[in-house]
Protein backbone atom coordinates (compact mmCIF):
# COMPACT_ATOMS: atom_id res chain seq x y z
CA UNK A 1 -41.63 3.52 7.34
CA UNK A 2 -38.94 1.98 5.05
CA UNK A 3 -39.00 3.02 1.71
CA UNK A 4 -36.71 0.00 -0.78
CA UNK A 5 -35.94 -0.72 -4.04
CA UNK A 6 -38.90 -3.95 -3.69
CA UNK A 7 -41.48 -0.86 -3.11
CA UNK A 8 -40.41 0.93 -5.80
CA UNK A 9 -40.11 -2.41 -8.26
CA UNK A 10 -43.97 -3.29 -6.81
CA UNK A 11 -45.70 -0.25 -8.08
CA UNK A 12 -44.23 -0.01 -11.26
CA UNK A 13 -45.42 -3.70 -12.11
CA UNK A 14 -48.90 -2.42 -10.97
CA UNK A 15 -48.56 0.10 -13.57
CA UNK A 16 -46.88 -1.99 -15.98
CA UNK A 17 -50.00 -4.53 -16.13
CA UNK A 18 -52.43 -1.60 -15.95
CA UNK A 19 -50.69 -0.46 -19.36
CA UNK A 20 -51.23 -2.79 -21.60
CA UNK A 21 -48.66 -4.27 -24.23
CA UNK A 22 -49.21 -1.60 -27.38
CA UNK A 23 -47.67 1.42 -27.91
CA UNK A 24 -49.18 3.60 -25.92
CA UNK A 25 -49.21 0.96 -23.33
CA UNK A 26 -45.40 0.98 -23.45
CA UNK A 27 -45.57 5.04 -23.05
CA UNK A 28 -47.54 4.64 -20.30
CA UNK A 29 -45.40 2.34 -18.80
CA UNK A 30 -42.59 4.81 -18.92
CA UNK A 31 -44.39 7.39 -17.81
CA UNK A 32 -45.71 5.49 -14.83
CA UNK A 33 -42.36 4.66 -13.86
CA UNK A 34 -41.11 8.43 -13.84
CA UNK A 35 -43.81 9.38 -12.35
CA UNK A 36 -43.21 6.64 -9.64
CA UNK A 37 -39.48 7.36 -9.21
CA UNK A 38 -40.18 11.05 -8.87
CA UNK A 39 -43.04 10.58 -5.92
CA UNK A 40 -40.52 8.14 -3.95
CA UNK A 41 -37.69 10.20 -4.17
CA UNK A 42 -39.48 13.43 -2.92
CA UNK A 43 -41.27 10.96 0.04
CA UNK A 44 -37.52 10.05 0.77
CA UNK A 45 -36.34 13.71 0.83
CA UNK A 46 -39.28 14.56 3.00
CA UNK A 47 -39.19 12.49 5.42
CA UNK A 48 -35.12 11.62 5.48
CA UNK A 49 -34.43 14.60 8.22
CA UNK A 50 -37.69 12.87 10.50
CA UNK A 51 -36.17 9.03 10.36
CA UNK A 52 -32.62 10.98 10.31
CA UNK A 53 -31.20 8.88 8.08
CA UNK A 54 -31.70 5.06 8.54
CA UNK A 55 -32.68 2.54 6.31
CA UNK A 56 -33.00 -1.41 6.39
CA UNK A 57 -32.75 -3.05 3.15
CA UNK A 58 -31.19 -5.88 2.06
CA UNK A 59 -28.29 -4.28 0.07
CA UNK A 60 -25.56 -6.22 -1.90
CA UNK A 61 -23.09 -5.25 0.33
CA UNK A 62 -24.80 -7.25 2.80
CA UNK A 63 -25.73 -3.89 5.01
CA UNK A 64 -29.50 -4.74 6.87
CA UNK A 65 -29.54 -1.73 8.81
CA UNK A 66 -27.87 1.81 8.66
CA UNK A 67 -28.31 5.21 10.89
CA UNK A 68 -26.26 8.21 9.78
CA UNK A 69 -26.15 11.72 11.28
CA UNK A 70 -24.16 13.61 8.48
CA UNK A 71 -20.58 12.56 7.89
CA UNK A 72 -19.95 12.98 11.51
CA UNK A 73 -22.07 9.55 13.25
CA UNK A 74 -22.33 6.46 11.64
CA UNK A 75 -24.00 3.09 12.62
CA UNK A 76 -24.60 0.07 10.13
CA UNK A 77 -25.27 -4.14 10.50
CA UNK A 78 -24.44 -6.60 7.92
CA UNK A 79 -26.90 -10.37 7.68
CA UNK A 80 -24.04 -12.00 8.80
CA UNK A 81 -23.42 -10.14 12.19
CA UNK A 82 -21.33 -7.42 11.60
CA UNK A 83 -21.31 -3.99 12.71
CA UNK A 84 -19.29 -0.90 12.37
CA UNK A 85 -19.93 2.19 14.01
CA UNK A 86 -18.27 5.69 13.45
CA UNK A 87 -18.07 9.15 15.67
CA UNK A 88 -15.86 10.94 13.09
CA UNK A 89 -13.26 11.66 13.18
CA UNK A 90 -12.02 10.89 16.63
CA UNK A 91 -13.83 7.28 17.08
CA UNK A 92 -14.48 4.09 14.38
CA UNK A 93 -14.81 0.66 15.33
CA UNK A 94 -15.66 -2.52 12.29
CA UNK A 95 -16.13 -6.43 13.56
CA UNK A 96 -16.79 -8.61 10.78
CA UNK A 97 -17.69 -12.19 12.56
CA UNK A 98 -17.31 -14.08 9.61
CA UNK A 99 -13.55 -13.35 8.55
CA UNK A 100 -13.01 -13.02 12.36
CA UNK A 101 -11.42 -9.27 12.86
CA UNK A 102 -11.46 -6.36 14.51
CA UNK A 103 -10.57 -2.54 13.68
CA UNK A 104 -10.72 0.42 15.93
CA UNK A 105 -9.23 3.45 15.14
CA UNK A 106 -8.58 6.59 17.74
CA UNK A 107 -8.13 9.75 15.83
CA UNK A 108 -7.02 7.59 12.71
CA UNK A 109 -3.75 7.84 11.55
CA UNK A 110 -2.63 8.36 15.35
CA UNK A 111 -3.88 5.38 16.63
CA UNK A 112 -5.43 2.24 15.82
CA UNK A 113 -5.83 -1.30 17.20
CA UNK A 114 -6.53 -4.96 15.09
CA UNK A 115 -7.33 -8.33 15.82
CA UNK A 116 -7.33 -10.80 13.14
CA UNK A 117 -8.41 -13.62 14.30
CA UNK A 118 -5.72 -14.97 16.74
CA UNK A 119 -3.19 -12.04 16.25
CA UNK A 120 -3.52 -8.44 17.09
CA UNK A 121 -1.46 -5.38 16.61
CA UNK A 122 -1.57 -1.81 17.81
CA UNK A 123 -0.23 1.48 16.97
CA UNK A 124 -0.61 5.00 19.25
CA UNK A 125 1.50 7.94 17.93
CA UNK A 126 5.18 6.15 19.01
CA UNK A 127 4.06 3.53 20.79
CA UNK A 128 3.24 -0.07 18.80
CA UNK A 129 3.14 -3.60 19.44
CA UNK A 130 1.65 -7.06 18.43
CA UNK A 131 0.39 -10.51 19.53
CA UNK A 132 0.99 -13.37 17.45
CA UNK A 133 -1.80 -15.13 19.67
CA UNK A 134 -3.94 -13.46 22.28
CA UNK A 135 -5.54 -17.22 23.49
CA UNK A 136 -1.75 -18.48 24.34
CA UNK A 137 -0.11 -16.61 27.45
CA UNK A 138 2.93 -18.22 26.04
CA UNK A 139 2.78 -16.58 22.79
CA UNK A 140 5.47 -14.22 20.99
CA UNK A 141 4.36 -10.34 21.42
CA UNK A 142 6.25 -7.34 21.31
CA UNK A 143 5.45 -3.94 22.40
CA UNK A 144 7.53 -0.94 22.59
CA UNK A 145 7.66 2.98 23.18
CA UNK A 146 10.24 3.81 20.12
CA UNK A 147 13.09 4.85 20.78
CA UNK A 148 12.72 4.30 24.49
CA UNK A 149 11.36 1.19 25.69
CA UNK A 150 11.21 -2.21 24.09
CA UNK A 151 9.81 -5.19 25.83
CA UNK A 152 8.49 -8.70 24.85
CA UNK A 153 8.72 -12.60 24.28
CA UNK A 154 10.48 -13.98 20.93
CA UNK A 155 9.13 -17.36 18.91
CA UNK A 156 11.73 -19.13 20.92
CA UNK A 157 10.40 -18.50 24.22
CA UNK A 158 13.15 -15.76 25.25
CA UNK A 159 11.73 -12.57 27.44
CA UNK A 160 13.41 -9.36 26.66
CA UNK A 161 13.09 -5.63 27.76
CA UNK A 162 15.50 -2.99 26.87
CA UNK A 163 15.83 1.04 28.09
CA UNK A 164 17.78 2.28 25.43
CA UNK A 165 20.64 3.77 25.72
CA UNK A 166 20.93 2.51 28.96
CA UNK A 167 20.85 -0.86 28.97
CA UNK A 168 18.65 -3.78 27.36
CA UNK A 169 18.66 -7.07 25.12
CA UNK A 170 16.71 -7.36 21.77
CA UNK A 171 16.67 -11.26 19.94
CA UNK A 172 16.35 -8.97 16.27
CA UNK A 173 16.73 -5.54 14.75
CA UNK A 174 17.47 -5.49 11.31
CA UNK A 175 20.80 -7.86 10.01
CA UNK A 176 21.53 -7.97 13.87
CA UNK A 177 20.58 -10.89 16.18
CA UNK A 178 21.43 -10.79 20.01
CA UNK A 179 21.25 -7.26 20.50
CA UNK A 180 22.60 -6.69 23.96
CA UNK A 181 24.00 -2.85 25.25
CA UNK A 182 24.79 -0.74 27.74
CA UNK A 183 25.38 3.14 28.36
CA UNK A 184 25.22 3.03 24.50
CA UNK A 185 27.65 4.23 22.86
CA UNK A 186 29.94 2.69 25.70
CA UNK A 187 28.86 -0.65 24.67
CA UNK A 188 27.31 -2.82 22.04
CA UNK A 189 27.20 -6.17 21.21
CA UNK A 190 25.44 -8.04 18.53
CA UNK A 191 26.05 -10.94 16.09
CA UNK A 192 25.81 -11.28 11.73
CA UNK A 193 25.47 -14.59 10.39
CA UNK A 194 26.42 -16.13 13.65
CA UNK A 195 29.39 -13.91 13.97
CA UNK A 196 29.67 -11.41 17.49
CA UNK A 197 30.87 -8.24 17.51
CA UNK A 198 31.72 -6.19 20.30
CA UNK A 199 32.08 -2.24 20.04
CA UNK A 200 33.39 0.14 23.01
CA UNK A 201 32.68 3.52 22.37
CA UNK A 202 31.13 2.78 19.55
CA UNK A 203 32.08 2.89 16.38
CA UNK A 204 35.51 3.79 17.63
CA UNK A 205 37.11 -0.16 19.67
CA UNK A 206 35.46 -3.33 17.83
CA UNK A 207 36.28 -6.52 18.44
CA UNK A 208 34.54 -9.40 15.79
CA UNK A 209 34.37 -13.49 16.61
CA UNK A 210 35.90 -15.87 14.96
CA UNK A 211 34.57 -16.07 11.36
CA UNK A 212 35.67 -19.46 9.13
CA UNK A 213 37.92 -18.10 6.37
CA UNK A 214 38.02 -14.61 7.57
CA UNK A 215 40.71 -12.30 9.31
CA UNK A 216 40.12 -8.85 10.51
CA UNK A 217 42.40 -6.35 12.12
CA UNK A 218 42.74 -2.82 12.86
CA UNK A 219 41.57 0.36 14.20
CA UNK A 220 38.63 1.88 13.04
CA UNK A 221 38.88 4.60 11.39
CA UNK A 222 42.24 4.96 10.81
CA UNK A 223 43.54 1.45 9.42
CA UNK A 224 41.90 -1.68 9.23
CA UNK A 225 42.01 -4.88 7.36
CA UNK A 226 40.06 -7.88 6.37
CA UNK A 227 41.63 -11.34 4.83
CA UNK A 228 38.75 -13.57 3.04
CA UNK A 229 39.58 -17.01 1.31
CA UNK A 230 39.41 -15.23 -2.21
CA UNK A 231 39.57 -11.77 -1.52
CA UNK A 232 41.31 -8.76 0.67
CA UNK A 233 39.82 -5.49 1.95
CA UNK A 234 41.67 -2.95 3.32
CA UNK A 235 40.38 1.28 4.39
CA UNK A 236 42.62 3.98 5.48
CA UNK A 237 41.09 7.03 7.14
CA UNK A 238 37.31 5.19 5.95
CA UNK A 239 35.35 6.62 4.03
CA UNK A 240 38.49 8.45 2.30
CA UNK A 241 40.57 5.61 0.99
CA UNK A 242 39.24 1.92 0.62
CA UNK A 243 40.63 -1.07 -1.38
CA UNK A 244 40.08 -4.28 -2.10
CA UNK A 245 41.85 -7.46 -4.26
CA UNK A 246 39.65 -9.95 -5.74
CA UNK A 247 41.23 -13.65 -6.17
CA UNK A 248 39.37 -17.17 -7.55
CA UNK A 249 38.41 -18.03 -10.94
CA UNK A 250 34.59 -16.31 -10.61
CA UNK A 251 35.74 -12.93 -11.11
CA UNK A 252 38.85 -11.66 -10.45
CA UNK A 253 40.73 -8.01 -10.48
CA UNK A 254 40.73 -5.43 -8.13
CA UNK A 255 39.02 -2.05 -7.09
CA UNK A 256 39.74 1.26 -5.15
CA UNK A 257 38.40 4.61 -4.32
CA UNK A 258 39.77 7.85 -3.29
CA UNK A 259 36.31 9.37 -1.77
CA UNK A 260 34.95 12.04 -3.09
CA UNK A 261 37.39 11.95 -5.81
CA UNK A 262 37.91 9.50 -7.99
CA UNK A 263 37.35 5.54 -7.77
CA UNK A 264 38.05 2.66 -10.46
CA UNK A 265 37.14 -1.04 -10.69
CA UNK A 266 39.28 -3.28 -12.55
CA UNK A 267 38.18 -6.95 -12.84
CA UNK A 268 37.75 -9.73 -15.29
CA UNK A 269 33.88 -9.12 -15.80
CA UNK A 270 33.49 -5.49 -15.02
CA UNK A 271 35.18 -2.33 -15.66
CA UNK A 272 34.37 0.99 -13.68
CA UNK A 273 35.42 4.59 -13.51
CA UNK A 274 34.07 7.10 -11.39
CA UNK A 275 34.63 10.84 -10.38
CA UNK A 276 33.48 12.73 -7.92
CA UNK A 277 31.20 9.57 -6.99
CA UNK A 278 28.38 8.79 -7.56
CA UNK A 279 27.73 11.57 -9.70
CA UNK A 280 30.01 10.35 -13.10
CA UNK A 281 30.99 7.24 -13.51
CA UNK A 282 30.60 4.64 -16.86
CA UNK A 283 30.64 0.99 -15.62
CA UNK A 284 30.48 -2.15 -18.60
CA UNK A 285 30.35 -5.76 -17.20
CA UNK A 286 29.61 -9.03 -19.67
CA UNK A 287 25.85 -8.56 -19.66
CA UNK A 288 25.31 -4.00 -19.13
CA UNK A 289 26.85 -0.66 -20.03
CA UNK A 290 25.74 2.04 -17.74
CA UNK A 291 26.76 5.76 -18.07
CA UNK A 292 26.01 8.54 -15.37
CA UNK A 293 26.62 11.82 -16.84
CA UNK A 294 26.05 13.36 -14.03
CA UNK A 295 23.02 11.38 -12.18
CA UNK A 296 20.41 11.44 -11.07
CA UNK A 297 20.28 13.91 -14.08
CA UNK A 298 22.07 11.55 -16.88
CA UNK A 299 21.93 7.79 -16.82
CA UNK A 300 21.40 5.10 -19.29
CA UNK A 301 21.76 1.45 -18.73
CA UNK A 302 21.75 -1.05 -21.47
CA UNK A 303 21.12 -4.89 -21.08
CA UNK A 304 20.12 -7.95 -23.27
CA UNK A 305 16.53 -7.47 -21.51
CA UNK A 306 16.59 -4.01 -20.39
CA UNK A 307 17.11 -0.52 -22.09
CA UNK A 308 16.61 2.52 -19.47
CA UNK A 309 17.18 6.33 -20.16
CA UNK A 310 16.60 8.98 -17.84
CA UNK A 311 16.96 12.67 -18.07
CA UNK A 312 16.01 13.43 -14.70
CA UNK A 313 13.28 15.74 -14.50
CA UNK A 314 12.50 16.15 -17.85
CA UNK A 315 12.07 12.78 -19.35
CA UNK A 316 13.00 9.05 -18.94
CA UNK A 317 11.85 5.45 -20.32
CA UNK A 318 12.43 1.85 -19.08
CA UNK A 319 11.84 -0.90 -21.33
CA UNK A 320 12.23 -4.44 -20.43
CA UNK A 321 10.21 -8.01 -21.79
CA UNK A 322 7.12 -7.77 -19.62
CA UNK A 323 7.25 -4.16 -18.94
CA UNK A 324 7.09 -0.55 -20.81
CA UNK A 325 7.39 2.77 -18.85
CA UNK A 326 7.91 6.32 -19.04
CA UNK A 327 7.92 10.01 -17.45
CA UNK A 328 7.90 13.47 -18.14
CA UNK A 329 8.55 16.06 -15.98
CA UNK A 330 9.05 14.28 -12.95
CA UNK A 331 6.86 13.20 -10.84
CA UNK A 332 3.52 14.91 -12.97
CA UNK A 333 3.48 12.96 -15.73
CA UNK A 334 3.65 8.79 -15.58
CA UNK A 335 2.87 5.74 -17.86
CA UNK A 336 3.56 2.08 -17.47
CA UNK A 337 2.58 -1.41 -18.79
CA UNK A 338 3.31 -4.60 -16.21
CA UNK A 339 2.70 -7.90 -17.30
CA UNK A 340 2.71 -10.25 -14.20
CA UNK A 341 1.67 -13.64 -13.50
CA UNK A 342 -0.58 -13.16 -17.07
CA UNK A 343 -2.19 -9.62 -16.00
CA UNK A 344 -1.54 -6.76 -17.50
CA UNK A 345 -1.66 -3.24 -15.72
CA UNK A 346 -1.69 -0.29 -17.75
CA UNK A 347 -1.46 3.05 -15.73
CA UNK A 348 -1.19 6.60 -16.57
CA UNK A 349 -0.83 9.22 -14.39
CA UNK A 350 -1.00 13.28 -14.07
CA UNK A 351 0.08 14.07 -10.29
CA UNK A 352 -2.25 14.85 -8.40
CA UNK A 353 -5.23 15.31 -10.99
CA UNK A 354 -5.64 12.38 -13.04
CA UNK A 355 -4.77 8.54 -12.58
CA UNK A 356 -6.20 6.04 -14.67
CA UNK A 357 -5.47 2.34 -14.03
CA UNK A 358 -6.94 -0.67 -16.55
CA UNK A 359 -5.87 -4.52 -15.59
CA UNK A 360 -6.48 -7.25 -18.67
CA UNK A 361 -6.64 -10.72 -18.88
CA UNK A 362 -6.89 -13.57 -21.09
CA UNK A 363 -9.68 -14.93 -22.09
CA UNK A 364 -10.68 -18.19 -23.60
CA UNK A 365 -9.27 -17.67 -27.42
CA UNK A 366 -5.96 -16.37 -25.52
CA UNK A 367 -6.86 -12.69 -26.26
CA UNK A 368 -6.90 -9.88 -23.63
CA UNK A 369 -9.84 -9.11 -22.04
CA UNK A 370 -10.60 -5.51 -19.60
CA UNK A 371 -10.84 -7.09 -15.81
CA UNK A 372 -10.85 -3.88 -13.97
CA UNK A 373 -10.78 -0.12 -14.25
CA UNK A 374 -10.39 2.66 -12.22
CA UNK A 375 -10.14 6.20 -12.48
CA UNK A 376 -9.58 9.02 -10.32
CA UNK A 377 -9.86 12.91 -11.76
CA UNK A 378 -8.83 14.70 -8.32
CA UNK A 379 -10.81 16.55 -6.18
CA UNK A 380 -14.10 15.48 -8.22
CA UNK A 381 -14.56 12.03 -8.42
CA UNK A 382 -13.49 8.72 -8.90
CA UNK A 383 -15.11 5.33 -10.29
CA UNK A 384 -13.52 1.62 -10.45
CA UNK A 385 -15.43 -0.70 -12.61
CA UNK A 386 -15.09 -4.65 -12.84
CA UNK A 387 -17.14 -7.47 -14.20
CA UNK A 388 -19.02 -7.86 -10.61
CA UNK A 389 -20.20 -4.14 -10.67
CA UNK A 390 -19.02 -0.02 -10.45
CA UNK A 391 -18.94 2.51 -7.86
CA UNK A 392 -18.79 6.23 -8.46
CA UNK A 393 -17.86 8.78 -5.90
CA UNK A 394 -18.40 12.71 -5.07
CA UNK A 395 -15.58 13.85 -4.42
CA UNK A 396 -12.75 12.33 -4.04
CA UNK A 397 -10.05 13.97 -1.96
CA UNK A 398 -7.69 11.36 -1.33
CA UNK A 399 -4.50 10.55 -3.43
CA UNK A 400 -4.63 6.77 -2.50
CA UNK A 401 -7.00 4.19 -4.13
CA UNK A 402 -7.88 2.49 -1.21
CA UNK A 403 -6.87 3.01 2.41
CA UNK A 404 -8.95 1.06 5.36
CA UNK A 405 -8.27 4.50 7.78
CA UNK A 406 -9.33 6.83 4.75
CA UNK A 407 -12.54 4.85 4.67
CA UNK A 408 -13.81 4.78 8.05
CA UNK A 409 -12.58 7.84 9.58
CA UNK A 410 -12.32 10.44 7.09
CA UNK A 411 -13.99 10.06 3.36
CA UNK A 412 -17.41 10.66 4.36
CA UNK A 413 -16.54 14.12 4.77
CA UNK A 414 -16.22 14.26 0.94
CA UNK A 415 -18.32 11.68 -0.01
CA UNK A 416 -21.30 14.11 -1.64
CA UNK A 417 -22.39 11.09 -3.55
CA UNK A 418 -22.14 7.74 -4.31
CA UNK A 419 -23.52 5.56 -7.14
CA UNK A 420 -22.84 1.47 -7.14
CA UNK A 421 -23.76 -1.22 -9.37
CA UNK A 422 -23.74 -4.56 -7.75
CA UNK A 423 -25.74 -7.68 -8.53
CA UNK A 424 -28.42 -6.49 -10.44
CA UNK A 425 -29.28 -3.06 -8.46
CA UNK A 426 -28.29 1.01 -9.08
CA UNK A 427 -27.72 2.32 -5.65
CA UNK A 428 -27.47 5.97 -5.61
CA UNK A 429 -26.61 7.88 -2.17
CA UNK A 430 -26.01 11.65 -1.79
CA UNK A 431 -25.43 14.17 1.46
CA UNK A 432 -24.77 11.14 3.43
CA UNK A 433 -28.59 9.35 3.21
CA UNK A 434 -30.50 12.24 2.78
CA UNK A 435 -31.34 10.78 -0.62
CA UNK A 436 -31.14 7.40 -1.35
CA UNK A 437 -32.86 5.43 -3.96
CA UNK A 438 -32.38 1.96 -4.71
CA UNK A 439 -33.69 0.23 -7.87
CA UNK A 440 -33.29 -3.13 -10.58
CA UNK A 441 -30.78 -2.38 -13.34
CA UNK A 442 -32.87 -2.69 -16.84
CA UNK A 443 -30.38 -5.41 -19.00
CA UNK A 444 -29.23 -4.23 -21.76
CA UNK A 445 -31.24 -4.52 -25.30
CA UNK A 446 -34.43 -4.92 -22.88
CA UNK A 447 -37.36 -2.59 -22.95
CA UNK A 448 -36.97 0.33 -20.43
């Protein structure tokens, strides 16, 4: 026995024609139609624990067929082939034919496994790795036990494996290209913008290729120095003393720093003093003024686009063309206005309880118009709302809008209820199907 929102809409146009069109038709239309709702739901809550749970409908979300057991089993089939099925929360597994991918998560967030269409990734605990096409045996894929083992086959074609620290080759980590190592720290060698380095007991013995323009020597840490076409660098006991000359026409001067001490910058464009870095220190270039008194506690940075002020934790503001923010006792208390790409977000924020998030657009007369909303009051509920429908939920333990793992593996546990308008129909769901009722929304100005 399947109990819909077509059964219920069926006997309350029996009713409806029974009633006449006068007043007291209209009554007893309404009347009817409680009286109707009331009988269905108590069937439903009746018979729920005997059909334990399941339900085929055509839904909005495109769900045909659905079997829950609590929050703990879950089983549901979409008109278009999908399926996802759920032993919570140790097991989940979605497959969505149509978009061609694949989830399955083990004990979500320690492991889980994707396929989207041709590619695929993985993650369990420290171990991770990817396919950039599981039909091509020739493909790129990676796959590694971090920090131990790394082993796989580049876009070029190149194999690699590496046992670190005792010996391997990696084609990228990072800046660094041609990764290659042995008995590390003994040895390393890598290359920057097409420039090698070696290192022997490293950081200590380096050796760096030839570079166009460039001249290094010395002996790191003690003394070392680098000659560029238009400028010099030079370090002395690094990080204590470091130097550097700036020559050319861009920006000339020069700059030096006695760590933790003091430091000063001297050049055409910019001025700098520091002391006892980075906590005080007042720089002015040709476009900003910047003053840290001492940060993160003082700063304030001045621009021809951008004003900032922070008095870190108590209050701070950022104001710039397409955005307006500001906090108060840091991190409760949050509000911000982004304009990007002709949206506007508006968010405010009291960590963890409240969040409230509204996106406009433009509409036709080039005025803003309310896209979306969403709002979260934590632990009891949130809602989002958008032109295409709403959904409410009971409660609402997570601190994220909207996380695929949180989904399938762990907010059922919370979920009490759920309410979602979608194309024309009220779904409302509570103690995970053990009532349900589906019905027609009622457009506004028409007669209940």
């Amino acid at each position: 026995m399947t109990i819909t929102g077509r059964t219920i809409k069926a006997g309350v146009t029996g009713l409806a024609a029974e009633g006449g069109r006068g007043a007291g038709g209209a009554r007893a239309i309404r009347a009817a139609r409680v009286l109707r709702a009331r009988r269905v739901l108590i069937l439903w809550v009746c018979l729920a624990p005997f059909l334990l749970c399941a339900e085929t409908n055509a839904a909005p979300d495109r769900v045909v067929s659905r079997f829950r057991l609590g929050p703990l089993f879950e089983y549901r089939a979409t008109r278009d082939g999908g399926t996802f099925w759920a032993v919570r929360p140790f097991y989940s597994k979605v497959a969505d034919p149509v978009s061609d991918t694949r989830v399955t998560d083990v004990v979500w967030p320690l492991g889980t496994f994707h396929r989207d269409r041709g590619q695929a990734w993985w993650r369990m605990l420290l171990a991770y790795g990817s396919d950039n096409d599981v039909a091509r045996e020739d493909s790129a894929w990676k796959a590694a036990l971090f920090p131990l083992w790394f082993q796989g086959r580049s876009r070029q074609g190149e194999d690699y494996w590496a046992l670190f620290p005792v010996y391997g080759h990696l084609p990228h980590v990072l800046l660094m290209d041609d990764i290659d190592f042995a008995l590390f720290p003994l040895y390393l060698n890598y290359e920057v913008n097409r420039v090698e380095r070696d290192y022997y007991l490293w950081p200590v013995f380096s050796r760096c290729g030839k570079e166009p323009g460039v001249e290094r020597t010395g002996f790191f840490p003690v003394c070392g120095r680098t000659d560029k076409r238009d400028s010099k660098h030079a370090y002395a006991f690094w990080p204590f003393w470091t130097s550097a000359v700036y020559g050319g026409e861009n920006n000339p001067g020069s700059s030096w720093m006695l760590f933790p001490l003091y430091g000063r910058v001297n050049r055409e464009k910019e001025q700098q003093r520091l002391v006892i870095p980075p906590f005080f220190s007042y720089a002015a270039t040709d476009a900003a003024e910047r003053w840290r008194m001492p940060w993160p506690f003082y700063e304030t940075v001045t621009t021809k686009t951008v004003k900032k002020r922070s008095y870190w934790p108590f209050y701070g503001d950022v104001a710039r063309e397409d955005e307006r923010r500001w906090y108060a006792a840091w991190p409760l208390i949050e509000h911000f206005s982004l304009t990007v790409k002709g949206l506007r977000t508006e968010r405010s924020r009291f960590f963890p309880f409240y969040v409230r998030q509204t996106v406009y657009g433009k509409d036709k007369e080039g005025g803003e118009r309310e896209t979306e909303r969403y709002t979260r009051v934590w632990p009891f509920y949130a809602r989002e709302a958008s032109p295409a429908g709403s959904r409410l939920r009971v409660l609402e333990l997570s601190l994220i809008r909207y996380s695929g793992g949180i989904e399938r593996n762990w907010a059922p546990f919370w979920t009490f209820y759920e309410r979602t308008e979608r194309e024309g129909e009220v779904v409302h769901d509570a103690l995970w199907g053990l009532l349900h009722y589906r019905a027609a929304l009622v457009p506004e100005g028409s007669e209940p």
